[in-house]
N, C-alpha and C. Protein backbone atom coordinates (compact mmCIF):
# COMPACT_ATOMS: atom_id res chain seq x y z
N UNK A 1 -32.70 -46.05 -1.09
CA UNK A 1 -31.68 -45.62 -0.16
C UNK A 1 -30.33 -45.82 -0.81
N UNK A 2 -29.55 -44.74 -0.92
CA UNK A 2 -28.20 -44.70 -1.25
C UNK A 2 -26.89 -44.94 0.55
N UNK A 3 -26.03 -45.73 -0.58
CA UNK A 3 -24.58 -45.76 0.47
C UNK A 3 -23.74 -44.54 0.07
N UNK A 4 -23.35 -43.67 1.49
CA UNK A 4 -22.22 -42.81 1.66
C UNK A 4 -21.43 -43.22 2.12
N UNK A 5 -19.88 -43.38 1.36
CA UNK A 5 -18.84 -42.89 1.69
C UNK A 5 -18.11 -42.00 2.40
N UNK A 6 -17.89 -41.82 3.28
CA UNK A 6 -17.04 -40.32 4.25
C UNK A 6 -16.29 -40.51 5.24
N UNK A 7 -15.04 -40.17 5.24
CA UNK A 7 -14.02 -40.38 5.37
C UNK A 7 -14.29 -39.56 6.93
N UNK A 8 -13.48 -40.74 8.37
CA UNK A 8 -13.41 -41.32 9.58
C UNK A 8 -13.87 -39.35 10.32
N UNK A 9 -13.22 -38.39 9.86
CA UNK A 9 -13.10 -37.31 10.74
C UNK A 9 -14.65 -36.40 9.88
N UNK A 10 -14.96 -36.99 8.96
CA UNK A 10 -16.42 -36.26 8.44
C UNK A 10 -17.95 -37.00 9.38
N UNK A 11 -17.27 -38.28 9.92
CA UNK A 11 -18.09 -38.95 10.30
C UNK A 11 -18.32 -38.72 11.47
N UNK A 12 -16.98 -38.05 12.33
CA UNK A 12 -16.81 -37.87 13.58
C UNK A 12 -17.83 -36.60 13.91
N UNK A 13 -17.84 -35.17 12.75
CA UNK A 13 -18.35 -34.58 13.02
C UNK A 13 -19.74 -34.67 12.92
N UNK A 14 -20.44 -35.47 11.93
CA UNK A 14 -21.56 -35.50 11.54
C UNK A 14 -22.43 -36.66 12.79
N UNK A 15 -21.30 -37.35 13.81
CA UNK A 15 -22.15 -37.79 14.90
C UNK A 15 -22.39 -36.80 15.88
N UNK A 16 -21.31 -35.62 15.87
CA UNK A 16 -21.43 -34.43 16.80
C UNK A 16 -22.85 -34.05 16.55
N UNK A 17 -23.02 -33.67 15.09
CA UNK A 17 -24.30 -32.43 14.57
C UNK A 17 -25.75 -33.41 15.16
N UNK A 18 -25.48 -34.81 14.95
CA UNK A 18 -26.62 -35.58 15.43
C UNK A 18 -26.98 -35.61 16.93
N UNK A 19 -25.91 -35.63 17.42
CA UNK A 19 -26.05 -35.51 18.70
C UNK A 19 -26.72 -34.26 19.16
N UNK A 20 -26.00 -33.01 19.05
CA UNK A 20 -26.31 -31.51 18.83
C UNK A 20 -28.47 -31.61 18.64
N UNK A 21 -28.50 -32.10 17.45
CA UNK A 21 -30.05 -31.88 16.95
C UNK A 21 -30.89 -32.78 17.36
N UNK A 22 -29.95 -34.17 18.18
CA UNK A 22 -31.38 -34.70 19.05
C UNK A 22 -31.54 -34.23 20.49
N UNK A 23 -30.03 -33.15 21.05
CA UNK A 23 -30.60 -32.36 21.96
C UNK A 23 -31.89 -31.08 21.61
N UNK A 24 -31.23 -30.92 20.98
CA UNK A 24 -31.95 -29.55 20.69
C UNK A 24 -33.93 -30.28 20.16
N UNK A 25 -33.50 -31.12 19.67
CA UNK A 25 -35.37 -31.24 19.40
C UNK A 25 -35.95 -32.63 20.09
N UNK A 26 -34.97 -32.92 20.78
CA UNK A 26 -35.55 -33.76 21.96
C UNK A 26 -36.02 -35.05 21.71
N UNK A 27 -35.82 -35.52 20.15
CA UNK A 27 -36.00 -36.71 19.86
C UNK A 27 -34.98 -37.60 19.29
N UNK A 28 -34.93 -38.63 18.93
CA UNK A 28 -33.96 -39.60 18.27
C UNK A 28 -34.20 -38.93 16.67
N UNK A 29 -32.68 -38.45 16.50
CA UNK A 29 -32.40 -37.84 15.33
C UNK A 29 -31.30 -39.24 14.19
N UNK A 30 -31.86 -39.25 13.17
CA UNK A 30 -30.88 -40.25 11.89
C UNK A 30 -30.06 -39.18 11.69
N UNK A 31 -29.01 -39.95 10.76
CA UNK A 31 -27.79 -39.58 10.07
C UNK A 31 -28.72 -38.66 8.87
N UNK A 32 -29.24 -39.03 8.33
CA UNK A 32 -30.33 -38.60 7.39
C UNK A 32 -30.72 -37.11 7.76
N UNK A 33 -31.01 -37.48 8.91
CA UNK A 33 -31.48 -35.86 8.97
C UNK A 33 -30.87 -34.70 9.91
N UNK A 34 -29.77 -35.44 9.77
CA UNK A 34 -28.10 -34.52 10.58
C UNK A 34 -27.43 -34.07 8.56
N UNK A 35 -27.80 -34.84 7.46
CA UNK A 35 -27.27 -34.39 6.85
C UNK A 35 -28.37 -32.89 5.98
N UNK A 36 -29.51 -33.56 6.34
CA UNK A 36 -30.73 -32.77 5.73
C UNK A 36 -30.21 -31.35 6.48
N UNK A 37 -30.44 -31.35 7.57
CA UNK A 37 -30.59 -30.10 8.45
C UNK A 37 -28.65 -29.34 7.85
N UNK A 38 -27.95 -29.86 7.13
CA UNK A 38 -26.33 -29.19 7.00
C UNK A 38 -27.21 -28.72 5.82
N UNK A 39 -28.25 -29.53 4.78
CA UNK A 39 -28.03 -28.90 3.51
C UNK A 39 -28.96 -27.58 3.90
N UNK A 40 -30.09 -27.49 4.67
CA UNK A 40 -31.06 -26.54 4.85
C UNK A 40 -31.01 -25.46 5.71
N UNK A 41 -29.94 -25.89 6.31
CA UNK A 41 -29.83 -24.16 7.64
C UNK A 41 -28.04 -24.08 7.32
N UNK A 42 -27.46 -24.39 6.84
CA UNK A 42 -26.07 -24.32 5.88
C UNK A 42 -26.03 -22.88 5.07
N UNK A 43 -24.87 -21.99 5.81
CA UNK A 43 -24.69 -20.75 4.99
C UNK A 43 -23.17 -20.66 4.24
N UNK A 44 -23.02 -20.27 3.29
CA UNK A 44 -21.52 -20.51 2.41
C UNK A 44 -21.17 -19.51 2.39
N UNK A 45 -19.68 -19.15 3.48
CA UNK A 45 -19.17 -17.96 3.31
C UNK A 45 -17.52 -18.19 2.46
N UNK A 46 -17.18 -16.94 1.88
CA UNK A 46 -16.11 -17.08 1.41
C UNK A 46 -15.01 -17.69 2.28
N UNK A 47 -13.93 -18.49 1.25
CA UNK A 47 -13.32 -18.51 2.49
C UNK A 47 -12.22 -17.94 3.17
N UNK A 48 -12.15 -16.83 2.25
CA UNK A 48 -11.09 -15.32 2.67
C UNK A 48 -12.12 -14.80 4.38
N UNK A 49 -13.01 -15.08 3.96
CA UNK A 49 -14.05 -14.38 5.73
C UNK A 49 -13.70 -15.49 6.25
N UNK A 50 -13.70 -16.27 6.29
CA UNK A 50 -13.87 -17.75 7.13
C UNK A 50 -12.03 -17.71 7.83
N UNK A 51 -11.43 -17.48 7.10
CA UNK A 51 -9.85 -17.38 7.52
C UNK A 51 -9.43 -16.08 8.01
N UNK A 52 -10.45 -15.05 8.11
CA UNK A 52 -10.36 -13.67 8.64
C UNK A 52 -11.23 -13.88 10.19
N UNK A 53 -12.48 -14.80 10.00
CA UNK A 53 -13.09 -14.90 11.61
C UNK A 53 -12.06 -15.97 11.96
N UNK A 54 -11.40 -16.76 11.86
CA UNK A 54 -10.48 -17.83 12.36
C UNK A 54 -8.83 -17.41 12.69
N UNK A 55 -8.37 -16.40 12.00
CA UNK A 55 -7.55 -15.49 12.74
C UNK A 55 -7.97 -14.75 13.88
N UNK A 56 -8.83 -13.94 13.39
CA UNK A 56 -9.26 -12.98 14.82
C UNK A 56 -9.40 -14.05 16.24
N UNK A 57 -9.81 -15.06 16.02
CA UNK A 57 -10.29 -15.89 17.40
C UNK A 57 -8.85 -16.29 18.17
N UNK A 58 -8.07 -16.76 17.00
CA UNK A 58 -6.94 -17.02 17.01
C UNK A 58 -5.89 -16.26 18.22
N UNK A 59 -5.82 -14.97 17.37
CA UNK A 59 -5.17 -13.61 17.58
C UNK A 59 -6.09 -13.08 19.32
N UNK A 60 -7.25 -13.44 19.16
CA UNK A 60 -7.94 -12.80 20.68
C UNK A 60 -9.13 -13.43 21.24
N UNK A 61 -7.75 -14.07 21.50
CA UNK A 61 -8.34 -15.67 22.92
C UNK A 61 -9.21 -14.87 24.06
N UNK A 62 -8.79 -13.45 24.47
CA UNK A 62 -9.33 -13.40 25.49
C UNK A 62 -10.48 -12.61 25.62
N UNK A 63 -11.13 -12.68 24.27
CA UNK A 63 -12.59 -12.46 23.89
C UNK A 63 -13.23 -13.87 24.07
N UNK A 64 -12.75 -14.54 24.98
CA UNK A 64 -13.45 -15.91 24.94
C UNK A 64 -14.37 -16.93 23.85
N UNK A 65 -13.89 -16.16 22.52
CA UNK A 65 -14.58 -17.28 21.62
C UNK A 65 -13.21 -18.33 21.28
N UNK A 66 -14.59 -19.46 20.81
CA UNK A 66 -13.80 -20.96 20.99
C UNK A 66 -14.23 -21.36 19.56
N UNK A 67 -14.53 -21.15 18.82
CA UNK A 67 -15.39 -21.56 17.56
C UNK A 67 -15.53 -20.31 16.58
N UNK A 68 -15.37 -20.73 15.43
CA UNK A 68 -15.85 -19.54 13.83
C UNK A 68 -17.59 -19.34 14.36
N UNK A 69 -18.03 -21.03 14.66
CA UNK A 69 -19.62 -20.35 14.49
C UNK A 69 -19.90 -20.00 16.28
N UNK A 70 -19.66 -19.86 16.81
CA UNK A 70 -19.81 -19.27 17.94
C UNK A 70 -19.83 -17.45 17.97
N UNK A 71 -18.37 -17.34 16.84
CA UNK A 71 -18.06 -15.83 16.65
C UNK A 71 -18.89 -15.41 15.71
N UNK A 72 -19.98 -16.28 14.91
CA UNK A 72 -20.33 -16.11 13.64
C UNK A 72 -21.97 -15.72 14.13
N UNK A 73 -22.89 -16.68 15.11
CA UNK A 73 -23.83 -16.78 16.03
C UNK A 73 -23.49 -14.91 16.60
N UNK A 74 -22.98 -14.42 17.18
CA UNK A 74 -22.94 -13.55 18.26
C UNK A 74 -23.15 -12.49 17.16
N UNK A 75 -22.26 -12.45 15.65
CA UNK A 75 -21.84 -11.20 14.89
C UNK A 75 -23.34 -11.05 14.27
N UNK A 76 -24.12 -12.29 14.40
CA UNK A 76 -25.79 -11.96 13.22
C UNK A 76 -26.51 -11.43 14.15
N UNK A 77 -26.33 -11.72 15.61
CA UNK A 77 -27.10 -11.53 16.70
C UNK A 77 -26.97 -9.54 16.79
N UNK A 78 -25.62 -9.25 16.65
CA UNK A 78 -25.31 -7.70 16.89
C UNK A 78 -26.06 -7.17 15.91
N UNK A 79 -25.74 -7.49 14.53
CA UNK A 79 -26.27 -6.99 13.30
C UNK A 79 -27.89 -7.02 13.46
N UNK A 80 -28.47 -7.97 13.82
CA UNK A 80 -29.76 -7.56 13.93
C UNK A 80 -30.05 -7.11 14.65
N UNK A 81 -29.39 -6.78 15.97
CA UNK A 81 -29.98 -5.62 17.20
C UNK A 81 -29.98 -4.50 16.43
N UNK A 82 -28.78 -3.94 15.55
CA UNK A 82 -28.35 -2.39 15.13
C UNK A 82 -29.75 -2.66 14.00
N UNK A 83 -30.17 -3.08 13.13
CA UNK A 83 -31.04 -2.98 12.02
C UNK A 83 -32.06 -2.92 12.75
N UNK A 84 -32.64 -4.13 13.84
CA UNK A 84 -33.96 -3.58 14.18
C UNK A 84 -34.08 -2.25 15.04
N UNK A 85 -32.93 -1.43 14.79
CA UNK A 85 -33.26 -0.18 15.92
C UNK A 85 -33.58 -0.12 17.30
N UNK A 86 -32.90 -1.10 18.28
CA UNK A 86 -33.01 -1.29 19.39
C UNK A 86 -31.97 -0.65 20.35
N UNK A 87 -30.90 -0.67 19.45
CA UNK A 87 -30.50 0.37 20.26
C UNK A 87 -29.43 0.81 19.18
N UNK A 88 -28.93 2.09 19.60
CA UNK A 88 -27.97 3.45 18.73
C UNK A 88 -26.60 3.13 18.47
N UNK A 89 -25.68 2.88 17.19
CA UNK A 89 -24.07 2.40 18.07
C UNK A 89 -23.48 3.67 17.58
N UNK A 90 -22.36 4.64 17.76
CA UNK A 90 -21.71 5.25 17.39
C UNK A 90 -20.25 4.95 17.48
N UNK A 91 -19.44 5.39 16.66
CA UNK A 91 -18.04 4.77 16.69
C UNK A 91 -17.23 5.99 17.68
N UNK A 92 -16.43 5.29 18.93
CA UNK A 92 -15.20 6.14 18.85
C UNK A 92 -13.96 5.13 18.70
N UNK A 93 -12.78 6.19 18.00
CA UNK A 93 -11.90 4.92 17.86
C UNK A 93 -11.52 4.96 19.39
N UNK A 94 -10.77 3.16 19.74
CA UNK A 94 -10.11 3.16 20.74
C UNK A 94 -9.32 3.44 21.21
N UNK A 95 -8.47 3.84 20.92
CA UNK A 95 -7.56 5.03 21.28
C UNK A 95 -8.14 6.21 21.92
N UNK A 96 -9.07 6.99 21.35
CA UNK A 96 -10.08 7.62 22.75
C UNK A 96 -10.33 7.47 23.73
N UNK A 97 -10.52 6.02 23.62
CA UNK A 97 -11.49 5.60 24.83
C UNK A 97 -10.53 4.95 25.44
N UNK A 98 -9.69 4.72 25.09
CA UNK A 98 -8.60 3.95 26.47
C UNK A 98 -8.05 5.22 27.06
N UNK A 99 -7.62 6.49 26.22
CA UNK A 99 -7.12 7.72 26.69
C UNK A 99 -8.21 8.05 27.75
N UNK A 100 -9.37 8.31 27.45
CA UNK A 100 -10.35 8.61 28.80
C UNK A 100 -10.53 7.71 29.55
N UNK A 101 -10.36 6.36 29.60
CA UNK A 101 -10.47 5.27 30.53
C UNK A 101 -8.71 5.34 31.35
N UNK A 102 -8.10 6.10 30.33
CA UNK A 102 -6.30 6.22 31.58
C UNK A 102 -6.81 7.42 32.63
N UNK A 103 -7.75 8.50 32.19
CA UNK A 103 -7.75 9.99 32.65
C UNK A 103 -8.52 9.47 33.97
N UNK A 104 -9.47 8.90 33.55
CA UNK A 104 -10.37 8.85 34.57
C UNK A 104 -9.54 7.75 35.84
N UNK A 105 -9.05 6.68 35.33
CA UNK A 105 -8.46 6.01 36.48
C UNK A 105 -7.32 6.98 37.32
N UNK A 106 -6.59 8.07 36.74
CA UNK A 106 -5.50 8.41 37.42
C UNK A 106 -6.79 9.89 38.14
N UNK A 107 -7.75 10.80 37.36
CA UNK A 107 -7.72 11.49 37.96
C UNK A 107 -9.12 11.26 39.13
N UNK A 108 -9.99 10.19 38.79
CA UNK A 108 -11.17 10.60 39.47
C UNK A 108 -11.12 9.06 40.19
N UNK A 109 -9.83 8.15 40.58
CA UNK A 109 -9.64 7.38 41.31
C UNK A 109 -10.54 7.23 43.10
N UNK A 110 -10.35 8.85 43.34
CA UNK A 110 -10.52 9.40 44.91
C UNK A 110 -11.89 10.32 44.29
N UNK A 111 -12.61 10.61 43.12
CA UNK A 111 -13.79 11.11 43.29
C UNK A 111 -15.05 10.35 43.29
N UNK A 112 -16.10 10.48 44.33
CA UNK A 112 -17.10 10.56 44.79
C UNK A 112 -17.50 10.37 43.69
N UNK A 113 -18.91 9.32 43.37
CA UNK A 113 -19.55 9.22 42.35
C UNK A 113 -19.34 9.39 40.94
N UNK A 114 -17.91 8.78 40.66
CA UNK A 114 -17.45 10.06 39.01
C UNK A 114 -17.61 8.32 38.36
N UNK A 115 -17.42 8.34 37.36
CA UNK A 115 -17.85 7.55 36.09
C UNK A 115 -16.38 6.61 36.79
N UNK A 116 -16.84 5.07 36.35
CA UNK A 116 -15.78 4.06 36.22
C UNK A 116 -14.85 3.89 35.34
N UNK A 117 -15.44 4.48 33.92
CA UNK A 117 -14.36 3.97 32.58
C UNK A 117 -14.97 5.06 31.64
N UNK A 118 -15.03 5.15 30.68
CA UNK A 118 -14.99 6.18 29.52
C UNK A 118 -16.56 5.75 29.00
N UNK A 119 -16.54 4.48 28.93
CA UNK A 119 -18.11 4.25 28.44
C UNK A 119 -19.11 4.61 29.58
N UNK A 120 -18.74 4.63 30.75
CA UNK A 120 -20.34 4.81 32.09
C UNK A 120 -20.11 6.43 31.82
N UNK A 121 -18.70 7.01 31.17
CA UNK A 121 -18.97 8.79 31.23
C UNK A 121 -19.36 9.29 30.38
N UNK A 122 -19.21 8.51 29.26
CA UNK A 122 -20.18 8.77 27.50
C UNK A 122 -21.51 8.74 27.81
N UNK A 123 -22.15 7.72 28.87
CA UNK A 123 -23.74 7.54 28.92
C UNK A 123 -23.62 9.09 29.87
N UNK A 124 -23.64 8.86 30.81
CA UNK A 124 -23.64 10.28 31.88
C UNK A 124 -23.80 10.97 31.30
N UNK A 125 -22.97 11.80 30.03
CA UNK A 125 -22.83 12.96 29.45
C UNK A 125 -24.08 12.86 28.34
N UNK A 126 -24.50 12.06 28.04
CA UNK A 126 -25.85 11.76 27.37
C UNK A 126 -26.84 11.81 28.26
N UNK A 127 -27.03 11.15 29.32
CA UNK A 127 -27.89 11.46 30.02
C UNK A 127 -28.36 13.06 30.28
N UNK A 128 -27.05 13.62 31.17
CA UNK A 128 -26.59 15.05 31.08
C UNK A 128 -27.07 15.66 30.35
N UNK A 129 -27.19 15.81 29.01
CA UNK A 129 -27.57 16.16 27.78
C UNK A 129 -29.19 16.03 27.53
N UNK A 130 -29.45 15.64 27.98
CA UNK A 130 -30.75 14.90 27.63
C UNK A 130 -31.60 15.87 28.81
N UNK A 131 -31.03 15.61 29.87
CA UNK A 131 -31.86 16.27 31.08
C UNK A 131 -31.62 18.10 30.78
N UNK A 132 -30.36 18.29 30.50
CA UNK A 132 -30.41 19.75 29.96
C UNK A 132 -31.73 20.04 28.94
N UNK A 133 -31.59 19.35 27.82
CA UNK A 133 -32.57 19.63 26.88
C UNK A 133 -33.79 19.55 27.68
N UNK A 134 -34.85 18.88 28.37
CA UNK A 134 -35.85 18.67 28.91
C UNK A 134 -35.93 20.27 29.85
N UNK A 135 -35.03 20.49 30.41
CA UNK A 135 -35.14 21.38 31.31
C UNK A 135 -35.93 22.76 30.58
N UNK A 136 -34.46 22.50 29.54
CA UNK A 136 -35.23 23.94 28.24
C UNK A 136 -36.17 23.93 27.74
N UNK A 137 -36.58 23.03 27.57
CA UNK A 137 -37.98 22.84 27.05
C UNK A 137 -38.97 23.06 27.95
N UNK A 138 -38.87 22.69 29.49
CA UNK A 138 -39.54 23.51 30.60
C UNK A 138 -39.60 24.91 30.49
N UNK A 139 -38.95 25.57 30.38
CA UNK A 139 -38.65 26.75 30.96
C UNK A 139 -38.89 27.70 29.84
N UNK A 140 -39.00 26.59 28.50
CA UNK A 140 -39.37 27.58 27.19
C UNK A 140 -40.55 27.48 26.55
N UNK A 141 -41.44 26.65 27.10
CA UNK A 141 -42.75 25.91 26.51
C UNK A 141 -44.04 27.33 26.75
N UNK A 142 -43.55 28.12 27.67
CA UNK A 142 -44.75 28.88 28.01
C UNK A 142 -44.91 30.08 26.69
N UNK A 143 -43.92 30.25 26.01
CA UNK A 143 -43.64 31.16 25.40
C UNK A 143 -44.74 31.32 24.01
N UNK A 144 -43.83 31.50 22.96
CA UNK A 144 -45.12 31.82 21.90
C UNK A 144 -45.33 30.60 21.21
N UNK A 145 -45.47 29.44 21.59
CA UNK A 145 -46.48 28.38 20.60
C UNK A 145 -48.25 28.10 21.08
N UNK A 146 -48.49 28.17 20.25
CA UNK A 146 -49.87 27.78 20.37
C UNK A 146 -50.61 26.51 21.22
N UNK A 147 -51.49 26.77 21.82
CA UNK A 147 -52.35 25.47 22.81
C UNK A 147 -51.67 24.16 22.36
N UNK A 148 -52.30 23.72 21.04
CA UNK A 148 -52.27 22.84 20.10
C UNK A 148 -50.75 22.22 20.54
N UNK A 149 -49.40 23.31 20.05
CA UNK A 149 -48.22 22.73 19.65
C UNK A 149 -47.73 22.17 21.39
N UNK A 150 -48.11 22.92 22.20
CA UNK A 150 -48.01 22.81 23.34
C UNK A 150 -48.12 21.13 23.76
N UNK A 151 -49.83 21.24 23.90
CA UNK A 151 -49.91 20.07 24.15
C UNK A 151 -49.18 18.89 23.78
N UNK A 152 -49.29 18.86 22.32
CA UNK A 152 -48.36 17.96 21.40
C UNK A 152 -46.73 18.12 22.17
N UNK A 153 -45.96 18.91 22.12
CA UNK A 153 -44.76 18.45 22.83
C UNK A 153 -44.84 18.21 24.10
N UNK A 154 -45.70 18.64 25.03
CA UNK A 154 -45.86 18.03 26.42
C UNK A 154 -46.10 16.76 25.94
N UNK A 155 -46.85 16.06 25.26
CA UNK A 155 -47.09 14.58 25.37
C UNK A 155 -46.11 13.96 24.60
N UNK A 156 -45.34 14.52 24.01
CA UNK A 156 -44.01 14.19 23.63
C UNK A 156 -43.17 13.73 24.58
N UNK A 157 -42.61 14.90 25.75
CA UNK A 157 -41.88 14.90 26.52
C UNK A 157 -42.51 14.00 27.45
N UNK A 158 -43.83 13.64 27.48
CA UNK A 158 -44.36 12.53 28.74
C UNK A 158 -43.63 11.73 28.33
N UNK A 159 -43.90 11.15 26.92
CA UNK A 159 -43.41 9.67 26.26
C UNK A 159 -41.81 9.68 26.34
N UNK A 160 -40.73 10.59 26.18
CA UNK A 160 -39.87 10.71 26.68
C UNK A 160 -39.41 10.49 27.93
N UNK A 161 -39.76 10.87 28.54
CA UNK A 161 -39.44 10.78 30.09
C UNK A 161 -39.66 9.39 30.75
N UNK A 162 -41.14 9.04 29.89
CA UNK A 162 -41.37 7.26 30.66
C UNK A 162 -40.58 6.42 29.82
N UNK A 163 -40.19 6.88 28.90
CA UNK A 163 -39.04 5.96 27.95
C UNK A 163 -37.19 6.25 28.99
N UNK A 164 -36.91 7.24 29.42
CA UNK A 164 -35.93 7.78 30.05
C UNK A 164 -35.86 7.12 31.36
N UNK A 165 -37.00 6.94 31.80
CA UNK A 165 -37.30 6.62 33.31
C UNK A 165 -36.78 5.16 33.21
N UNK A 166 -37.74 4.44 32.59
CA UNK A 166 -37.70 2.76 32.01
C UNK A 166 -35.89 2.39 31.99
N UNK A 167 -35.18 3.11 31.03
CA UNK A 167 -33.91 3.29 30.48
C UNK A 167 -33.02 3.56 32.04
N UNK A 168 -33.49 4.09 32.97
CA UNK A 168 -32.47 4.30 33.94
C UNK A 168 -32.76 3.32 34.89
N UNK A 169 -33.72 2.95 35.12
CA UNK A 169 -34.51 1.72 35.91
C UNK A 169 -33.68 0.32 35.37
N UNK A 170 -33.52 0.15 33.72
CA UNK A 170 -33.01 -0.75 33.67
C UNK A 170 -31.09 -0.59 33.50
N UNK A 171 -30.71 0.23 33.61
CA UNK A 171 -29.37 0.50 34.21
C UNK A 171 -29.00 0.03 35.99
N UNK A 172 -29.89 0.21 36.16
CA UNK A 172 -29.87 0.31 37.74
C UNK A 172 -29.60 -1.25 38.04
N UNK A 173 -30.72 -2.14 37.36
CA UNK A 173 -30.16 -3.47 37.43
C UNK A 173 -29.52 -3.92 36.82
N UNK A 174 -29.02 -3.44 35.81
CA UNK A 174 -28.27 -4.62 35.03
C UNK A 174 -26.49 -4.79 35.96
């Protein structure tokens, strides 16, 4: 067994991380293995990024992050939703979207069922889109494809539709 040296505010944090990892695994955690667990789940970012996520938090408090690894936790969490293909992102700049989020508050304030903000009228118009296409595909399926191709896009469009259905079902609650 070796003696460490570490100076009063390294010590302060390294009783935090102990504390932290005997919640999290529910047993009486050592100093030992508050330092083990920094060397083994420990990622080294530059520290030009590290002073770029620590501005931004800085600069926009009212994104409610309180912490680099809090903002750091949420950004691996996004990145792996978009890679595992769970769901689609497309960019508009904001400036668009605040312009259609001004249009819609001044003009469809007093309309009946119209979209809340620019993002519930981007889905709509996808939706919209979506139900157009299905329709055509009704109304064009009888035409000249064969039994075979037939079938095959009808069971296409089943799997579509119970994927569509699912997708509006879970809109409904969220």
């Amino acid at each position: 067994m070796k003696t460490l040296r570490i100076s009063d505010s390294a010590h302060e944090k390294l009783t935090t991380l102990l504390g932290d990892l005997t919640a999290q695994t529910k047993t009486l955690q050592t100093y030992t293995d508050a330092i083990e667990s920094l060397l083994s789940n420990s990622v080294i970012l530059p520290p030009e990024l590290l002073a770029e996520v620590e501005n931004f938090i800085s600069q926009n408090k009212q994104r409610g992050y309180t912490t680099k690894e809090e903002f750091i936790r949420e950004a691996i969490r996004f990145q792996l939703d978009w890679l595992n293909d769970e769901y689609e992102y497309f960019e508009v700049p904001k400036e668009k979207i605040e312009k259609m989020d001004a249009i819609i508050d001044y003009m469809a304030a007093d309309t009946f069922n119209a979209p809340s903000n620019a993002k519930e009228c981007i889905s709509q118009a996808i939706d919209d889109a979506i139900e157009r296409v299905f329709e055509a595909y009704t109304e064009s399926k009888e035409h000249v494809w064969d039994k075979q191709t037939v079938k095959e896009l009808e069971q296409r469009l089943k799997e579509i539709e119970e994927y569509w259905e699912d997708m509006r079902r879970r809109r409904k609650t969220a």
